[in-house]
C-alpha atoms as a PDB file:
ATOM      1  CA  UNK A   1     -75.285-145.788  72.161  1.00  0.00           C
ATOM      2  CA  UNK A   2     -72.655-148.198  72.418  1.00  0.00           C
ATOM      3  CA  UNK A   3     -73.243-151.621  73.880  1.00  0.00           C
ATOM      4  CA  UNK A   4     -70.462-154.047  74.755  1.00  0.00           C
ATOM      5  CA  UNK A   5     -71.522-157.613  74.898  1.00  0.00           C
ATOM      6  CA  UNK A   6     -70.674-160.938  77.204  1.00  0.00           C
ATOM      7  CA  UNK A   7     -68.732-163.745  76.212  1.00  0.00           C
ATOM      8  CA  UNK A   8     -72.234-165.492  75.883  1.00  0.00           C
ATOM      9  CA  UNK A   9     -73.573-163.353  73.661  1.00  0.00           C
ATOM     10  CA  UNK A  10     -70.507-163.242  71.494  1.00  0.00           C
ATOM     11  CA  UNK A  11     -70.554-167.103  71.376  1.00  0.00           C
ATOM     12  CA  UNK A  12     -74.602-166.516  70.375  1.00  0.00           C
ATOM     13  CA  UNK A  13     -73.577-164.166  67.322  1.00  0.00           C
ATOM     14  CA  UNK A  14     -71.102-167.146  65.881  1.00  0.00           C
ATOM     15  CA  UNK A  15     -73.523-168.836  64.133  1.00  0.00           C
ATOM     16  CA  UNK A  16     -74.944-165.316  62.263  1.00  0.00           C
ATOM     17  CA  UNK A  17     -71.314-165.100  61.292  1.00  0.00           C
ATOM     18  CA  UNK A  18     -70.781-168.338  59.503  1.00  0.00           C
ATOM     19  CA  UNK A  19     -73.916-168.270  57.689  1.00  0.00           C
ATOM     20  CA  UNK A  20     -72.904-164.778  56.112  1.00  0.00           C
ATOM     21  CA  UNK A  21     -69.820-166.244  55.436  1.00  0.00           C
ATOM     22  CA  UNK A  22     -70.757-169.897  54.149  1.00  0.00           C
ATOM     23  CA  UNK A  23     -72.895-167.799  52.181  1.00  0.00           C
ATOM     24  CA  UNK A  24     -70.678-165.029  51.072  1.00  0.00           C
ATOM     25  CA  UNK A  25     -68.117-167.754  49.946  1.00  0.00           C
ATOM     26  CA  UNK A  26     -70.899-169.512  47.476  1.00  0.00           C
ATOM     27  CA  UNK A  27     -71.759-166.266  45.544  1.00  0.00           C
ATOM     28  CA  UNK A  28     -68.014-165.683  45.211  1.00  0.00           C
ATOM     29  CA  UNK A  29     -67.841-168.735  43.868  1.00  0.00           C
ATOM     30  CA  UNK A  30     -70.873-168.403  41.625  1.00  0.00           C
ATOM     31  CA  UNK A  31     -69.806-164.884  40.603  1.00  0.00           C
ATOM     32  CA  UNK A  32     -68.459-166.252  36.915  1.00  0.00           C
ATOM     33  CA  UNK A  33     -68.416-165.164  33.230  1.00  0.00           C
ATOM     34  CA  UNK A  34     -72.111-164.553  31.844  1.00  0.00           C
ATOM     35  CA  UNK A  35     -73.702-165.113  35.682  1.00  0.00           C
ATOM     36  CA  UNK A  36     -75.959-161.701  36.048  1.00  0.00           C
ATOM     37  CA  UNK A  37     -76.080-159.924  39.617  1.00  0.00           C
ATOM     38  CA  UNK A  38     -79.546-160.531  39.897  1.00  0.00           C
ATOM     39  CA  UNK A  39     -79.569-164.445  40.081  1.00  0.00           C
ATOM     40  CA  UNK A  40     -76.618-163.807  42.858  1.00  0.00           C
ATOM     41  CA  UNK A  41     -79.277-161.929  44.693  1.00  0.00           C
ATOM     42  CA  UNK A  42     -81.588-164.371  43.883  1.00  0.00           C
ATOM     43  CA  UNK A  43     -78.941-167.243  45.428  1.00  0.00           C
ATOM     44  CA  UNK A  44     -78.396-164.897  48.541  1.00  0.00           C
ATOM     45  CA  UNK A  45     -81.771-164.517  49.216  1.00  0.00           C
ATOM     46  CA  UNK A  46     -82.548-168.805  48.746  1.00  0.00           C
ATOM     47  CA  UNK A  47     -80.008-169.529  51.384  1.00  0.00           C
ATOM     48  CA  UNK A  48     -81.744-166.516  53.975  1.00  0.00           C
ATOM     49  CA  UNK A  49     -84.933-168.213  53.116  1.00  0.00           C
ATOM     50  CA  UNK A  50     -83.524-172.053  53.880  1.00  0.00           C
ATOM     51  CA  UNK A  51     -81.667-170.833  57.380  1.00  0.00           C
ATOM     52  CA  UNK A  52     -84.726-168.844  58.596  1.00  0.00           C
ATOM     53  CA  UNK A  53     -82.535-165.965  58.338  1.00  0.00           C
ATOM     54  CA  UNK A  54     -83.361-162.834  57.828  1.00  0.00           C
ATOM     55  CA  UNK A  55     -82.086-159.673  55.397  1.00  0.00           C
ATOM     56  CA  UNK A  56     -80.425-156.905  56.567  1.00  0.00           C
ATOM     57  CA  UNK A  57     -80.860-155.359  53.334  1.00  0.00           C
ATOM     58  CA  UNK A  58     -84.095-155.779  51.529  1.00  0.00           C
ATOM     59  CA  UNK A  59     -85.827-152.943  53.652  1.00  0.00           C
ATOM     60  CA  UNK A  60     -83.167-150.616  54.705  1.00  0.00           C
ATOM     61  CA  UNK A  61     -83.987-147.241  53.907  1.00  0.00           C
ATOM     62  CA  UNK A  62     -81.440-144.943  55.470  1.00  0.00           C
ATOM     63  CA  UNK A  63     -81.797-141.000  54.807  1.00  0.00           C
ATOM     64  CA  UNK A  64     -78.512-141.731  52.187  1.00  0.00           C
ATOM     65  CA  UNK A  65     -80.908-144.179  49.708  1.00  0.00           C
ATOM     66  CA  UNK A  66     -83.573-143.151  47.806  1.00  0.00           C
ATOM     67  CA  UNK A  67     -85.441-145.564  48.792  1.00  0.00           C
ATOM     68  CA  UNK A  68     -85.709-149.276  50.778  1.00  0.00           C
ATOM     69  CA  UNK A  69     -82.768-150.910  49.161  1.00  0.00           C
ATOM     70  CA  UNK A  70     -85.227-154.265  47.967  1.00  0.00           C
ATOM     71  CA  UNK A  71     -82.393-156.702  47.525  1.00  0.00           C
ATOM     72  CA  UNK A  72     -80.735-158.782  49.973  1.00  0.00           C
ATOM     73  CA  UNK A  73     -77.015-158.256  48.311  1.00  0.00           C
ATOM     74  CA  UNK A  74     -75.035-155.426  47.593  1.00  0.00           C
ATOM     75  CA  UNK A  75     -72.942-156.415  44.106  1.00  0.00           C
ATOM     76  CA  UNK A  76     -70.610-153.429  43.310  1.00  0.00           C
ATOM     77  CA  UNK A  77     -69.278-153.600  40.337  1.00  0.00           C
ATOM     78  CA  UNK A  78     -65.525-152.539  38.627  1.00  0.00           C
ATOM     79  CA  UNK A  79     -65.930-148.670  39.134  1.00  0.00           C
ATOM     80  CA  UNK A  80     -68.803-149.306  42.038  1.00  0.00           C
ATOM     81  CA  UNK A  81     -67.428-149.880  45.375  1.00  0.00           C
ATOM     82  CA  UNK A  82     -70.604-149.863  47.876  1.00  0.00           C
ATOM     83  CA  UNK A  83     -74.263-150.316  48.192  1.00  0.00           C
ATOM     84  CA  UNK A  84     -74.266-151.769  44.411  1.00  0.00           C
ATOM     85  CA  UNK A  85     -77.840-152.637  43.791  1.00  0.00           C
ATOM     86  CA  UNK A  86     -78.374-155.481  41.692  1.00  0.00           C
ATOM     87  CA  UNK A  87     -79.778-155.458  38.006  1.00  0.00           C
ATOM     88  CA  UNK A  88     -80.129-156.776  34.685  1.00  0.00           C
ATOM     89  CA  UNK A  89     -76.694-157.186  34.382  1.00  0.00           C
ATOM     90  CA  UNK A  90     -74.401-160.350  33.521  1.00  0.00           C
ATOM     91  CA  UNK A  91     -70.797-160.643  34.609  1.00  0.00           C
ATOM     92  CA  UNK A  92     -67.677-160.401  31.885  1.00  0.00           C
ATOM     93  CA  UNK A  93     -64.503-160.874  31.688  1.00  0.00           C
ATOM     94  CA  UNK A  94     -62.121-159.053  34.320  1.00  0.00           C
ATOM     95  CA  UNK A  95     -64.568-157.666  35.785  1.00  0.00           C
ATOM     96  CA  UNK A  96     -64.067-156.404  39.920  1.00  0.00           C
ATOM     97  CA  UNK A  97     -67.081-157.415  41.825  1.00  0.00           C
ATOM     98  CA  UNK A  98     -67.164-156.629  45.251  1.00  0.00           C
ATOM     99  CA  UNK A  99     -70.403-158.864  47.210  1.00  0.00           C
ATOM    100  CA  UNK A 100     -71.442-157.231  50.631  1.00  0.00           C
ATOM    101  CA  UNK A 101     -73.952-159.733  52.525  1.00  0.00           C
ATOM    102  CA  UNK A 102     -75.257-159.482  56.470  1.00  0.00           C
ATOM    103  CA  UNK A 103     -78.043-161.235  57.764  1.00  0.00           C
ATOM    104  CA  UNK A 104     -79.768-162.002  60.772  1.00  0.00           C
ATOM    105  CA  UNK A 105     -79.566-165.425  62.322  1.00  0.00           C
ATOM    106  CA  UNK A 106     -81.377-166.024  66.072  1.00  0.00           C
ATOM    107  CA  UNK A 107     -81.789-162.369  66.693  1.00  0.00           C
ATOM    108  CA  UNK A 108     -78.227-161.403  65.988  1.00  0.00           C
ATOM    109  CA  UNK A 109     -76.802-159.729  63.091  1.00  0.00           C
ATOM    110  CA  UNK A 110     -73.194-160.121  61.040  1.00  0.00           C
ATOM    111  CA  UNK A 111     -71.997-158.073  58.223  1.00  0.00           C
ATOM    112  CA  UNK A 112     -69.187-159.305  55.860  1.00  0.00           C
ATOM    113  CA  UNK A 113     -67.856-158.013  52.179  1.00  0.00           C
ATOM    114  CA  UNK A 114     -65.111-159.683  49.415  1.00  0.00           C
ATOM    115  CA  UNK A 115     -64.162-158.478  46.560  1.00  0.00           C
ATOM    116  CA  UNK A 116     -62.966-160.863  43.500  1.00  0.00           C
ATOM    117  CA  UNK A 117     -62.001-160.630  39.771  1.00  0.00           C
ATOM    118  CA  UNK A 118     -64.249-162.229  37.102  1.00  0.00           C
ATOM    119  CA  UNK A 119     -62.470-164.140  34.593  1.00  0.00           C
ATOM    120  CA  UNK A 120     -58.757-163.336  33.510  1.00  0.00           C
ATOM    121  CA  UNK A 121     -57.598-160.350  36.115  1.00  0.00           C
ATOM    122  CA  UNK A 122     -55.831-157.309  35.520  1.00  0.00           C
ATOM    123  CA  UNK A 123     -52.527-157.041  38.198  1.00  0.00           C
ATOM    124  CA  UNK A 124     -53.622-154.067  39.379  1.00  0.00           C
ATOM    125  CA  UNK A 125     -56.796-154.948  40.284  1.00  0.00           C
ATOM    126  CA  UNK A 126     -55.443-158.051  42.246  1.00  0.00           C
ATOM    127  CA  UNK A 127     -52.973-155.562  43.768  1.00  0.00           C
ATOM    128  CA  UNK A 128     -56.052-153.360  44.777  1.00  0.00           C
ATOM    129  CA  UNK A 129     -57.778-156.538  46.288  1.00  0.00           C
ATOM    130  CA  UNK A 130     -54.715-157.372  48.005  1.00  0.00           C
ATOM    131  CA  UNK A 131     -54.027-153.963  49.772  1.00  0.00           C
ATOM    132  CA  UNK A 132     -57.795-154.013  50.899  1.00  0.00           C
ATOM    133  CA  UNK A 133     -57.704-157.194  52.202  1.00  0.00           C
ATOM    134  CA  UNK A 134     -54.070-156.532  54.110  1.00  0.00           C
ATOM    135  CA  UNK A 135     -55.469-153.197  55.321  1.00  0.00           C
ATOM    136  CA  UNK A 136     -58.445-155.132  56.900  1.00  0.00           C
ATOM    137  CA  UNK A 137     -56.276-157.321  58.850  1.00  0.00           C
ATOM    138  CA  UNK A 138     -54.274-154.682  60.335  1.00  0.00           C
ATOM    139  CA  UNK A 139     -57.620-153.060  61.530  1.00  0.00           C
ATOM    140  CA  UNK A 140     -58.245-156.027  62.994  1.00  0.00           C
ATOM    141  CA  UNK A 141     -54.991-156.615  64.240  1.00  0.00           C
ATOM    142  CA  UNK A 142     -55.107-153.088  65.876  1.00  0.00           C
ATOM    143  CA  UNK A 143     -58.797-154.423  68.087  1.00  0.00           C
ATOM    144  CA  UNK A 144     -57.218-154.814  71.440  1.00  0.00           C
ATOM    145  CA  UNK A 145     -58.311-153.193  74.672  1.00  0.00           C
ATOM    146  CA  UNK A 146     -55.158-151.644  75.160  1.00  0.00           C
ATOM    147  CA  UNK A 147     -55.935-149.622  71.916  1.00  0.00           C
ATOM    148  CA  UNK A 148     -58.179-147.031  70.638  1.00  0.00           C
ATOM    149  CA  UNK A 149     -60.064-146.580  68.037  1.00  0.00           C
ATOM    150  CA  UNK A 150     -58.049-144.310  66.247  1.00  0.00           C
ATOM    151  CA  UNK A 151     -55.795-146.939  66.569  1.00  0.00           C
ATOM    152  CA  UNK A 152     -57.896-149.270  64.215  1.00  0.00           C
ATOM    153  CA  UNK A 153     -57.912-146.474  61.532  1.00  0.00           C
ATOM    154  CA  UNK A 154     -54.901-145.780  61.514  1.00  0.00           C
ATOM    155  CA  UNK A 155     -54.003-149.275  60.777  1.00  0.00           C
ATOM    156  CA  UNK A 156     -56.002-149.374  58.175  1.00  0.00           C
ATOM    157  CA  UNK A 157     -54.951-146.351  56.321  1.00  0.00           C
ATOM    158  CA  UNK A 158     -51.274-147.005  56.857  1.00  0.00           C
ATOM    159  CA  UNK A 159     -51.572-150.255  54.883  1.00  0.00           C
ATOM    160  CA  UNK A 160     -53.581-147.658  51.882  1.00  0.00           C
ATOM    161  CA  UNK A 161     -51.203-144.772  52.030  1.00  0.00           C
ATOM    162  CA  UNK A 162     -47.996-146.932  51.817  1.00  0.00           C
ATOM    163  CA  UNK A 163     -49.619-148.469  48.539  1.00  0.00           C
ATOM    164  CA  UNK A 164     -49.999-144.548  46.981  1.00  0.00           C
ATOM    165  CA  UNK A 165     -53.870-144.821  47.526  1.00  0.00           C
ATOM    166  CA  UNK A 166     -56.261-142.073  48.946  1.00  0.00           C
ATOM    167  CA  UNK A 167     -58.505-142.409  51.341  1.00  0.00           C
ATOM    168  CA  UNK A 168     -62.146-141.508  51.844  1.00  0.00           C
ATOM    169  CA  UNK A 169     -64.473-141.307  55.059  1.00  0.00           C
ATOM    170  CA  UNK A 170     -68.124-141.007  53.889  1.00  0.00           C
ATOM    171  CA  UNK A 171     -68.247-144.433  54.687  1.00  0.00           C
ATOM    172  CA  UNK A 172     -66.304-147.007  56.875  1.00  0.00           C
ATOM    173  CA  UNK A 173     -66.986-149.546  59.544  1.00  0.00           C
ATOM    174  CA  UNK A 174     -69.670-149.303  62.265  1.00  0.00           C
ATOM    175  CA  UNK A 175     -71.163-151.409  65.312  1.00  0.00           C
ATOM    176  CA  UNK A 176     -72.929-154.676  64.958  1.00  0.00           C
ATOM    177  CA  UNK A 177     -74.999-156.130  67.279  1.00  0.00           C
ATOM    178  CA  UNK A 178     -78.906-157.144  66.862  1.00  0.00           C
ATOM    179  CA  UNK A 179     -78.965-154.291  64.084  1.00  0.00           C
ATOM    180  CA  UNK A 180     -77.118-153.759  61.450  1.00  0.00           C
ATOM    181  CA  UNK A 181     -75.421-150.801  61.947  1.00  0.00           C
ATOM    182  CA  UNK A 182     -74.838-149.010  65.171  1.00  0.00           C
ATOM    183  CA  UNK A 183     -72.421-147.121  67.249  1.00  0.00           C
ATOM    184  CA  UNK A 184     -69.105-146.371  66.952  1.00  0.00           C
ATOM    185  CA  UNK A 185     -67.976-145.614  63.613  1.00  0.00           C
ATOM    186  CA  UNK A 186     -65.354-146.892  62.275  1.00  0.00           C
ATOM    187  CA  UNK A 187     -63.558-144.327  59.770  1.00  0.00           C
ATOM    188  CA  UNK A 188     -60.885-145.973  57.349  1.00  0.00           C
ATOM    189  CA  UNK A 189     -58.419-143.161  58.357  1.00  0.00           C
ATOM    190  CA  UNK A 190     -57.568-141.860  62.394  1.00  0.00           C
ATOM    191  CA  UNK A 191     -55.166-140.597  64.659  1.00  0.00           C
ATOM    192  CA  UNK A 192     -53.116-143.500  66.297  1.00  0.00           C
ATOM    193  CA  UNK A 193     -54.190-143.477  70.061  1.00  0.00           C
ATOM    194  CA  UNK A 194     -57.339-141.392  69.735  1.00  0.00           C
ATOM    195  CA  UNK A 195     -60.953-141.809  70.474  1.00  0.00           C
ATOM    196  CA  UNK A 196     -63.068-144.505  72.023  1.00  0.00           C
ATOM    197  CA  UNK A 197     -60.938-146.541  74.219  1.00  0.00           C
ATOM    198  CA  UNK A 198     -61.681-150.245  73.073  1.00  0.00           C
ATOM    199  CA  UNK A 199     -63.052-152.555  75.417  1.00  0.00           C
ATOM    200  CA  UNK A 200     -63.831-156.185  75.804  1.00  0.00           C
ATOM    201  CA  UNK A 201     -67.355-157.329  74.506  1.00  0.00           C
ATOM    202  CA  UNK A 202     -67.269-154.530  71.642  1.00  0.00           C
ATOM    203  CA  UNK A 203     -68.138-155.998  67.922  1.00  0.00           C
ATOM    204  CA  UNK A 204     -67.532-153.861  64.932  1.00  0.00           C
ATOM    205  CA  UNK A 205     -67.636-154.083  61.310  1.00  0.00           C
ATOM    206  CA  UNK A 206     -64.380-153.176  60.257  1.00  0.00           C
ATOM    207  CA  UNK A 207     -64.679-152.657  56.145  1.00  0.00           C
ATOM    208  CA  UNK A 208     -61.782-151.250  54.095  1.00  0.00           C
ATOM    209  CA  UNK A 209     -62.380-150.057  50.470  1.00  0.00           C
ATOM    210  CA  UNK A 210     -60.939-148.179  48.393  1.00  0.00           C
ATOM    211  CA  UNK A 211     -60.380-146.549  44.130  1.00  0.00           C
ATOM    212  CA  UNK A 212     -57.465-147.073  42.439  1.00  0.00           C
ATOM    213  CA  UNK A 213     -56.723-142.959  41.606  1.00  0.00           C
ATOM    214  CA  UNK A 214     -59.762-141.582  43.623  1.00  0.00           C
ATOM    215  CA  UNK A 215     -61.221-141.229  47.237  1.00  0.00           C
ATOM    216  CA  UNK A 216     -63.985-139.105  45.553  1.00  0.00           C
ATOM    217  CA  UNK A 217     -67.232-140.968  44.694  1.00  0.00           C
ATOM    218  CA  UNK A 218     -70.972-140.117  43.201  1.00  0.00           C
ATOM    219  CA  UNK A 219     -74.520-141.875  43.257  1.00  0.00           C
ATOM    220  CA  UNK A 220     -75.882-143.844  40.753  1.00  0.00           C
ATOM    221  CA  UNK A 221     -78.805-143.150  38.835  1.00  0.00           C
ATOM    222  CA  UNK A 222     -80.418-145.809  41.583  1.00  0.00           C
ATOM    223  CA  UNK A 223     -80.111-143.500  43.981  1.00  0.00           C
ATOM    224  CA  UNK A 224     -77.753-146.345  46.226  1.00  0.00           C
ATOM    225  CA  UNK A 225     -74.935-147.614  44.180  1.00  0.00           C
ATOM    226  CA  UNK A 226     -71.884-145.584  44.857  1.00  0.00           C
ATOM    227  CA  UNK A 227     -69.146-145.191  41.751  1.00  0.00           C
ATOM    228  CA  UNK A 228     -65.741-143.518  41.503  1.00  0.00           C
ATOM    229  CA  UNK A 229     -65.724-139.429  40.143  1.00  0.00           C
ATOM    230  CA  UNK A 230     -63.425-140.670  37.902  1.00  0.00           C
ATOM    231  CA  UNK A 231     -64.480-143.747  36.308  1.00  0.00           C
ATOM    232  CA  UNK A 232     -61.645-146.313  38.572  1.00  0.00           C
ATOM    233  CA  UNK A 233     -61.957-149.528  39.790  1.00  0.00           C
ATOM    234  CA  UNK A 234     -62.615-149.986  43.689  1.00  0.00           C
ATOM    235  CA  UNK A 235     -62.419-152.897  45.823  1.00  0.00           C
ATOM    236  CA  UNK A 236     -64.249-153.505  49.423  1.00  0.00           C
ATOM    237  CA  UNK A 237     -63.751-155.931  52.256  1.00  0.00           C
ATOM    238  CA  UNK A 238     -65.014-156.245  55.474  1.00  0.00           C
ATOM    239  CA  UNK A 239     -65.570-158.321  59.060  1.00  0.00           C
ATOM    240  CA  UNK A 240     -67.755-158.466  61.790  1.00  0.00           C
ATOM    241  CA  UNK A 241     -65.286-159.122  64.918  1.00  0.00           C
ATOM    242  CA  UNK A 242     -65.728-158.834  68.653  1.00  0.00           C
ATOM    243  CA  UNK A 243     -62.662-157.330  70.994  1.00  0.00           C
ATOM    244  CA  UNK A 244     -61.914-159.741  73.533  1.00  0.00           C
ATOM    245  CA  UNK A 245     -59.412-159.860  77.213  1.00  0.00           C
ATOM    246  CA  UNK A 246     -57.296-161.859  74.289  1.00  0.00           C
ATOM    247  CA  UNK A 247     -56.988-161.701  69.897  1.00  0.00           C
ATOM    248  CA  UNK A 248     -60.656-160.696  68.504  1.00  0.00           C
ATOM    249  CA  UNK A 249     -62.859-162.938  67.339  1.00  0.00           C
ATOM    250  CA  UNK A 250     -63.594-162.951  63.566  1.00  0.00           C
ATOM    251  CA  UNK A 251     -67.303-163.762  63.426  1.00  0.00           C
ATOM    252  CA  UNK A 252     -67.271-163.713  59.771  1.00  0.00           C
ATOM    253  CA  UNK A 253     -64.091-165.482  59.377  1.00  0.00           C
ATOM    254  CA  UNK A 254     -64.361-167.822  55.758  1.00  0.00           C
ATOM    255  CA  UNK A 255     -61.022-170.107  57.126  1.00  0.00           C
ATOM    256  CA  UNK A 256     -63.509-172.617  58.196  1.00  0.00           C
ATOM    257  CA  UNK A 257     -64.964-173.507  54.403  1.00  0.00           C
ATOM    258  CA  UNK A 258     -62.625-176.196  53.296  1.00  0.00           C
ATOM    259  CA  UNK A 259     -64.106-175.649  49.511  1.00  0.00           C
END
């Protein structure tokens, strides 16, 4: 079911989104050479513990993961793009670590992803990053309630296709409200002008990613992490926002930190 929320409830759901993306910001930050993914988790999870937070992650157990997930980050690493479940494993140089991070803060939930480059970066995964990150804002760009939600998808594959990159649809954006995910998805590829006509009070996790040569992806032996068929690099970003009568609201916007 779809739910569309008042402007009081939207104002409610701010301060989820800063905490995920105070918090998001610090593990970028802390993501350096010789830092392993599982003291990132172990950051994420002090900072849910301190707000009186709680994760959206440690006991998700879709049908899609093996089993609960039992982290509170998702750290994807250089040819993982999604649901990367941290391990024994410590950062090196040029590495492509994407960090996905939602949380629940006063009974409402936000959902927010970046993806950086360890160390000394490689141009084209900077470029990848980039493309990601500009395809993200034209999805959001595109979350007006004179639009569709074909409209958001298209906007977001245009950005991909233009840059040579395919596109895949296993997984994409979805609703956010008090749970994590929800209805409507939000594929990274549409028809301009199709589907559910977007109205005010609507928020949605909007989450381009993509592979450098690839839209074709496998599980890892963890039965979550998902990797590239062929071995590339992927980069993931994402958003909560709310559609509004005027520009949507980026709950998880990071323009606020100052450091």
């Amino acid at each position: 079911m779809i739910e569309l929320y008042s402007p009081a409830e939207i104002e409610e759901m701010r301060p989820a989104g800063r905490f995920v993306a105070r918090t998001l910001a610090e593990l970028a930050r802390a993501a350096d050479v010789g830092v392993n993914l599982l003291d990132l988790d172990a950051l994420a999870a002090r900072r849910i513990e301190e707000a009186g937070a709680i994760s959206c992650y440690v006991d998700y157990h879709p049908s899609f993961g093996a089993r609960p997930f039992g982290k509170v980050l998702c750290t994807s690493v250089n040819d993982a793009v999604l649901h990367g479940l941290p391990y024994d494993y410590r950062l090196r140089d040029g590495d492509l670590l994407s960090l996905d991070f939602a949380a629940k803060v006063g009974g409402w939930v936000s959902d927010s992803a970046i993806s950086v480059v360890v160390g000394t970066p490689r141009d084209e995964d900077l470029k990848l990053i980039d493309t990601a990150t500009r395809a993200l804002e034209a999805g959001i760009a595109a979350a007006r309630p004179e639009n569709k939600l074909g409209d958001v998808s298209a906007a977001i594959a245009e950005v991909a296709r233009a840059e040579g990159l395919m596109i895949n649809t296993d997984f994409g954006g979805h609703g956010v409200g008090r749970e994590m995910h929800g209805d409507p998805q939000v594929p990274n590829d549409g028809r301009a002008g199709r589907g559910l006509r977007l109205r005010p009070g609507l928020v949605i996790a909007i989450e381009p990613w993509f592979l450098h040569t690839t839209d074709e992806i496998r599980y890892d032996s963890d039965g979550w992490t998902l990797r590239s068929a062929d071995g590339s690099r992927g980069a993931h970003v994402e958003h909560t926002i709310a559609v509004t009568e005027d520009d949507p609201i980026i709950l998880t916007d990071r323009s606020f930190l100052t450091v």
